[in-house]
C-alpha atoms as a PDB file:
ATOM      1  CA  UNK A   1      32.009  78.294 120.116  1.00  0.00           C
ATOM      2  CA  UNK A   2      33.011  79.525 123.953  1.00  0.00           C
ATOM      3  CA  UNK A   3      30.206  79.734 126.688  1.00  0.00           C
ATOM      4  CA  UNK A   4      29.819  82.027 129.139  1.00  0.00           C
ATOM      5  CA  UNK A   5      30.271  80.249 132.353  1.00  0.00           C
ATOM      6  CA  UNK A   6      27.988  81.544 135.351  1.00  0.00           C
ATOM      7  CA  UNK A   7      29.276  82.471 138.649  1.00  0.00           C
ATOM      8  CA  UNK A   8      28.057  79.578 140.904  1.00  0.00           C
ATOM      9  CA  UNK A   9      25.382  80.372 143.574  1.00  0.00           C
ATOM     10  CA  UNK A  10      26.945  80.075 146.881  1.00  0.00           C
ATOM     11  CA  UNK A  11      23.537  78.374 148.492  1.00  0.00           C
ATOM     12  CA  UNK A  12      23.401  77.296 152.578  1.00  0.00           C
ATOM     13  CA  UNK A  13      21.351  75.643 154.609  1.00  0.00           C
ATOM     14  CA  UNK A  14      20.703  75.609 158.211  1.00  0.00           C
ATOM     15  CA  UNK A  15      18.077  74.897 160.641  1.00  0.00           C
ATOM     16  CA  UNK A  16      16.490  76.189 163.688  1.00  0.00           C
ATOM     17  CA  UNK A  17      14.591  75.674 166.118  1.00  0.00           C
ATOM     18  CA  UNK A  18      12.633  78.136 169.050  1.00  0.00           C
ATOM     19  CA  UNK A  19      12.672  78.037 172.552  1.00  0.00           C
ATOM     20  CA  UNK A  20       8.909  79.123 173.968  1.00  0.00           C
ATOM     21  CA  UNK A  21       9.385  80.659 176.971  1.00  0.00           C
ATOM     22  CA  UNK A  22       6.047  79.194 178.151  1.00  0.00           C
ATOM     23  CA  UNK A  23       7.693  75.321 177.644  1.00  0.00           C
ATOM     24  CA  UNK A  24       4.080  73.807 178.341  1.00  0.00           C
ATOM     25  CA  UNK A  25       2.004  75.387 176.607  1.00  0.00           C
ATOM     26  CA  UNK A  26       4.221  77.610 174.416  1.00  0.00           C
ATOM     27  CA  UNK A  27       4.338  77.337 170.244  1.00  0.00           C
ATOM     28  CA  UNK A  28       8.039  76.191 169.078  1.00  0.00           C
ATOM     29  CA  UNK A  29       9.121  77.224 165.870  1.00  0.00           C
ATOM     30  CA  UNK A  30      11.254  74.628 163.222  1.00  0.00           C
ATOM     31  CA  UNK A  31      12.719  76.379 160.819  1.00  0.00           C
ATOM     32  CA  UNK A  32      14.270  74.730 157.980  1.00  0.00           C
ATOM     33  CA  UNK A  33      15.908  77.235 155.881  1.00  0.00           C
ATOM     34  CA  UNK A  34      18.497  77.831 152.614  1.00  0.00           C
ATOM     35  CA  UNK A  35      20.289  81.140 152.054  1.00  0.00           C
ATOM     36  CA  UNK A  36      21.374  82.007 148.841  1.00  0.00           C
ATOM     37  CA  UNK A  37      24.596  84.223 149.248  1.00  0.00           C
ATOM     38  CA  UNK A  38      24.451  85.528 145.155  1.00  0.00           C
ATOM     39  CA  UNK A  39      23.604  88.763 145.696  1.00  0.00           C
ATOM     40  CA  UNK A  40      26.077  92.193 146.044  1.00  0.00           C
ATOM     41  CA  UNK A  41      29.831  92.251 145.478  1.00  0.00           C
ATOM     42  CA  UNK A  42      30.442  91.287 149.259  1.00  0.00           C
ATOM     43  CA  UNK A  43      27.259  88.643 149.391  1.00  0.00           C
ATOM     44  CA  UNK A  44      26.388  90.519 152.366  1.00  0.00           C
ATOM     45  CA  UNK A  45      22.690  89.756 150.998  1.00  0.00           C
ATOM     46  CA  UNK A  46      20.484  87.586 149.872  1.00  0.00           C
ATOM     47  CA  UNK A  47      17.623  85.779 149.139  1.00  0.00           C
ATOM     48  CA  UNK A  48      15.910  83.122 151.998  1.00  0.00           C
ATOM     49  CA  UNK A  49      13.234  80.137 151.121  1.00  0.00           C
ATOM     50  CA  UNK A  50      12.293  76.944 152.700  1.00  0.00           C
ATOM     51  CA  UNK A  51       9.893  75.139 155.077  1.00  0.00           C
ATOM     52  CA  UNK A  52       8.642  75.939 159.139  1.00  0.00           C
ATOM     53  CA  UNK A  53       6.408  73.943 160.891  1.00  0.00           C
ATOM     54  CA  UNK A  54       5.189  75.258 164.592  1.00  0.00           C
ATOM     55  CA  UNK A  55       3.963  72.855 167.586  1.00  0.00           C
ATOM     56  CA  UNK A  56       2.105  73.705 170.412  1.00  0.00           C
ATOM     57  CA  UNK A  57       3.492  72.186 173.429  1.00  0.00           C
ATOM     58  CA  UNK A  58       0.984  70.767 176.273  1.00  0.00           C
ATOM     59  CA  UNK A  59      -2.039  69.453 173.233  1.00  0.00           C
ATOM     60  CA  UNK A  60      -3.771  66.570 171.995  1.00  0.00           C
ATOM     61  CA  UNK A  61      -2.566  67.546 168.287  1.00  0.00           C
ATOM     62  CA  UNK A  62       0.594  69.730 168.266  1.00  0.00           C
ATOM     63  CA  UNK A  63       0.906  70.724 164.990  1.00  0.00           C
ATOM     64  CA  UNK A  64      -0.382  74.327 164.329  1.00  0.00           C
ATOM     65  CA  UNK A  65       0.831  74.586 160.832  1.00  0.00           C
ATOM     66  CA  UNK A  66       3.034  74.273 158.306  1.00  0.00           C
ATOM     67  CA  UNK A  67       4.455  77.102 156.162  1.00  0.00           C
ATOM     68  CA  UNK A  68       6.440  76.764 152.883  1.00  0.00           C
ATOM     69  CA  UNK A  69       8.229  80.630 153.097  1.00  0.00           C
ATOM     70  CA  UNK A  70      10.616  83.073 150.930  1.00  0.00           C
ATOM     71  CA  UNK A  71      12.426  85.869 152.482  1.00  0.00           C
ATOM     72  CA  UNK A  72      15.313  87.749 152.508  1.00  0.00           C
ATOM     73  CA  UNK A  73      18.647  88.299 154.955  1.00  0.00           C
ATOM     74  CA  UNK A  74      21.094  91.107 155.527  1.00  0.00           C
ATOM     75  CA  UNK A  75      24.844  90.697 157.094  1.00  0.00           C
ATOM     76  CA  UNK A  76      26.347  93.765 159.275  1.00  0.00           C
ATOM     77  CA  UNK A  77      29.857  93.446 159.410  1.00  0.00           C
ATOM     78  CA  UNK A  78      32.619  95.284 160.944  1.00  0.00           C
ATOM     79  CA  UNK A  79      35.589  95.123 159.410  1.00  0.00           C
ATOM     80  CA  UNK A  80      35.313  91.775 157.860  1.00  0.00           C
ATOM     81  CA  UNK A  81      33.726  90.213 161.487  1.00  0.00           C
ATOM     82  CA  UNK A  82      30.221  89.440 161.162  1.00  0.00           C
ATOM     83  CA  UNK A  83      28.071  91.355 163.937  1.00  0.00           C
ATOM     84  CA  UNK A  84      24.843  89.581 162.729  1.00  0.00           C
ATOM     85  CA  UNK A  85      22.389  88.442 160.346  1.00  0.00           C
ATOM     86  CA  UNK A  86      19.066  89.747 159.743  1.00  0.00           C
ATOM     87  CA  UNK A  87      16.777  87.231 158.022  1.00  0.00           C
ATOM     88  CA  UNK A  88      12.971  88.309 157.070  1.00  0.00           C
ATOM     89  CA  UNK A  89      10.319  85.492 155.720  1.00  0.00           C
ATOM     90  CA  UNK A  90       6.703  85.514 154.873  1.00  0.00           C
ATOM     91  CA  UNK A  91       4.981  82.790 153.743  1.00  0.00           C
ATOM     92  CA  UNK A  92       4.299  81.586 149.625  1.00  0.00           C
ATOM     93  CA  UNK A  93       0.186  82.797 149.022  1.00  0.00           C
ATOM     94  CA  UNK A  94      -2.042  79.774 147.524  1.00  0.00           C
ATOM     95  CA  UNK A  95      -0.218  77.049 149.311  1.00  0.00           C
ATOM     96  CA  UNK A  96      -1.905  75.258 152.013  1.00  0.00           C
ATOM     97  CA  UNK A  97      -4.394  76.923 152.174  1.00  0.00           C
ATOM     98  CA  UNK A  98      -5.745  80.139 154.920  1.00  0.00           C
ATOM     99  CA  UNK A  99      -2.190  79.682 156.700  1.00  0.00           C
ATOM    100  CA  UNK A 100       0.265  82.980 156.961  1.00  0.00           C
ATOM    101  CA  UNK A 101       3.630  83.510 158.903  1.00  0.00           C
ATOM    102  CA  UNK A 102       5.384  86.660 159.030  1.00  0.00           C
ATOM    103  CA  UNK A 103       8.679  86.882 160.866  1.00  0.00           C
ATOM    104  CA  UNK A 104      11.849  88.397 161.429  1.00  0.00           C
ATOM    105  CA  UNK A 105      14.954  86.476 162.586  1.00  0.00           C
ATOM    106  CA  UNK A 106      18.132  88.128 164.543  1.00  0.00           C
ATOM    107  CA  UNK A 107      21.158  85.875 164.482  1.00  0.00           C
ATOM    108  CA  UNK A 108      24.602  86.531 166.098  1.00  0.00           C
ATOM    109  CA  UNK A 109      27.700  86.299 163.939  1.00  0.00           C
ATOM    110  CA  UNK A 110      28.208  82.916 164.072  1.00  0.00           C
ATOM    111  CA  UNK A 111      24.070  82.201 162.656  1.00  0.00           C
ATOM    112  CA  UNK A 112      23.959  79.437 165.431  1.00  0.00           C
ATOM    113  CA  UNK A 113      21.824  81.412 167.835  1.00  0.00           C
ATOM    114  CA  UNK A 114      19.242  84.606 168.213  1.00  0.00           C
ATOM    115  CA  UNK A 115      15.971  85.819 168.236  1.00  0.00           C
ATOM    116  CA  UNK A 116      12.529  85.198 166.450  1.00  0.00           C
ATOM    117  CA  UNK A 117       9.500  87.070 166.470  1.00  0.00           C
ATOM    118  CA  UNK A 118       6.512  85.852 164.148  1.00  0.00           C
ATOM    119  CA  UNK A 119       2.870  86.404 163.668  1.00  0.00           C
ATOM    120  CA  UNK A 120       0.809  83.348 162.282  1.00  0.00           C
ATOM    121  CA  UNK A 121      -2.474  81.948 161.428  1.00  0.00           C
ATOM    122  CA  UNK A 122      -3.043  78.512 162.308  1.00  0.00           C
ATOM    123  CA  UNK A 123      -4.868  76.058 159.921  1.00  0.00           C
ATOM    124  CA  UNK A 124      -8.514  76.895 159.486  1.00  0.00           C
ATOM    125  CA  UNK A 125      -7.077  80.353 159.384  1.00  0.00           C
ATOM    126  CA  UNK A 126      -7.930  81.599 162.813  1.00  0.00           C
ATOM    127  CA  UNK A 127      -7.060  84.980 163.683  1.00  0.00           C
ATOM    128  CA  UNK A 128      -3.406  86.151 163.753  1.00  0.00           C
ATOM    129  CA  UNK A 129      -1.442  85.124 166.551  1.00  0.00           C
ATOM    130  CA  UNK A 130       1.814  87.098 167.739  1.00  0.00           C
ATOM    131  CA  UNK A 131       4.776  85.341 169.270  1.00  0.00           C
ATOM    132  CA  UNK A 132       7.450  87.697 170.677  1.00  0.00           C
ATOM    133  CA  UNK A 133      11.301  87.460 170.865  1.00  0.00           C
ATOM    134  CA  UNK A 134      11.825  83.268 171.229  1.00  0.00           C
ATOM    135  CA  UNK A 135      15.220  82.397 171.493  1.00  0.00           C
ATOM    136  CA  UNK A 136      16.525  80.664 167.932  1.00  0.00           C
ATOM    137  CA  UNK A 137      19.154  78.279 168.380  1.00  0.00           C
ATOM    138  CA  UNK A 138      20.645  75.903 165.034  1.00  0.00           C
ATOM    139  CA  UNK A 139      19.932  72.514 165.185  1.00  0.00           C
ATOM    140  CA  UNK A 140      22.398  70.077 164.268  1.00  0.00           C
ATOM    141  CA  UNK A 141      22.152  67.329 162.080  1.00  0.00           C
ATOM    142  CA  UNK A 142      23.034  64.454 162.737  1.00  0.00           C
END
């Protein structure tokens, strides 16, 4: 009896972390993220999930929140060179609570650096909070 075997999932993670252009005071954004390349002919798309936690930078008690998320990503390319990567993520409902994140992430070609933009709610679920254009950079691991 012969089984069909599937096509492996082609699944990568990175992390990132924000720059606040307010450094003492400013929220930074960790981003700990997988990508899972198994979608399209080209994998040019794909499906996002994993785990951000913000700080506040200046307080008694940095940690504004943590968010388990799911999203999705686009590639441009031109000619075969990749231009960037678009990566949208929300945050899972009935998990921790009141907390919400809603972002969209701009990477260059080489997904090492970009921008982030993000709305959240903070735990206790104050009101929504906007954080424009950060810089993104990928942090290394060690």
């Amino acid at each position: 009896m012969a089984t069909a075997a599937a096509a492996p999932l082609l699944v990568v993670s990175r992390n990132y972390k924000s720059i606040p252009s307010k450094p003492a005071g400013g929220v930074t954004m960790y981003a700990y993220l997988s990508f899972n390349e198994g979608i399209g002919p080209d994998r040019s798309h794909g499906s996002v999930s994993g785990h951000i936690n913000l700080k506040q930078g200046g307080v008694k008690d940095p940690d504004v929140g943590d968010f388990v998320v799911k999203g999705t990503f686009a590639v441009t390319k031109t000619a075969d060179i990749v231009e960037y990567v678009a990566v949208h993520f929300e945050s899972v409902q009935g998990l921790f609570g009141q907390q919400t994140i809603h972002g969209l992430m701009t990477l260059k070609g080489n997904w090492e650096t970009g921008h982030v933009t993000y709305s959240y709610t903070a735990r206790g679920g104050h009101p929504i909070i906007t954080v424009p254009s950060q810089k993104v950079e990928e942090l290394l691991v060690k």
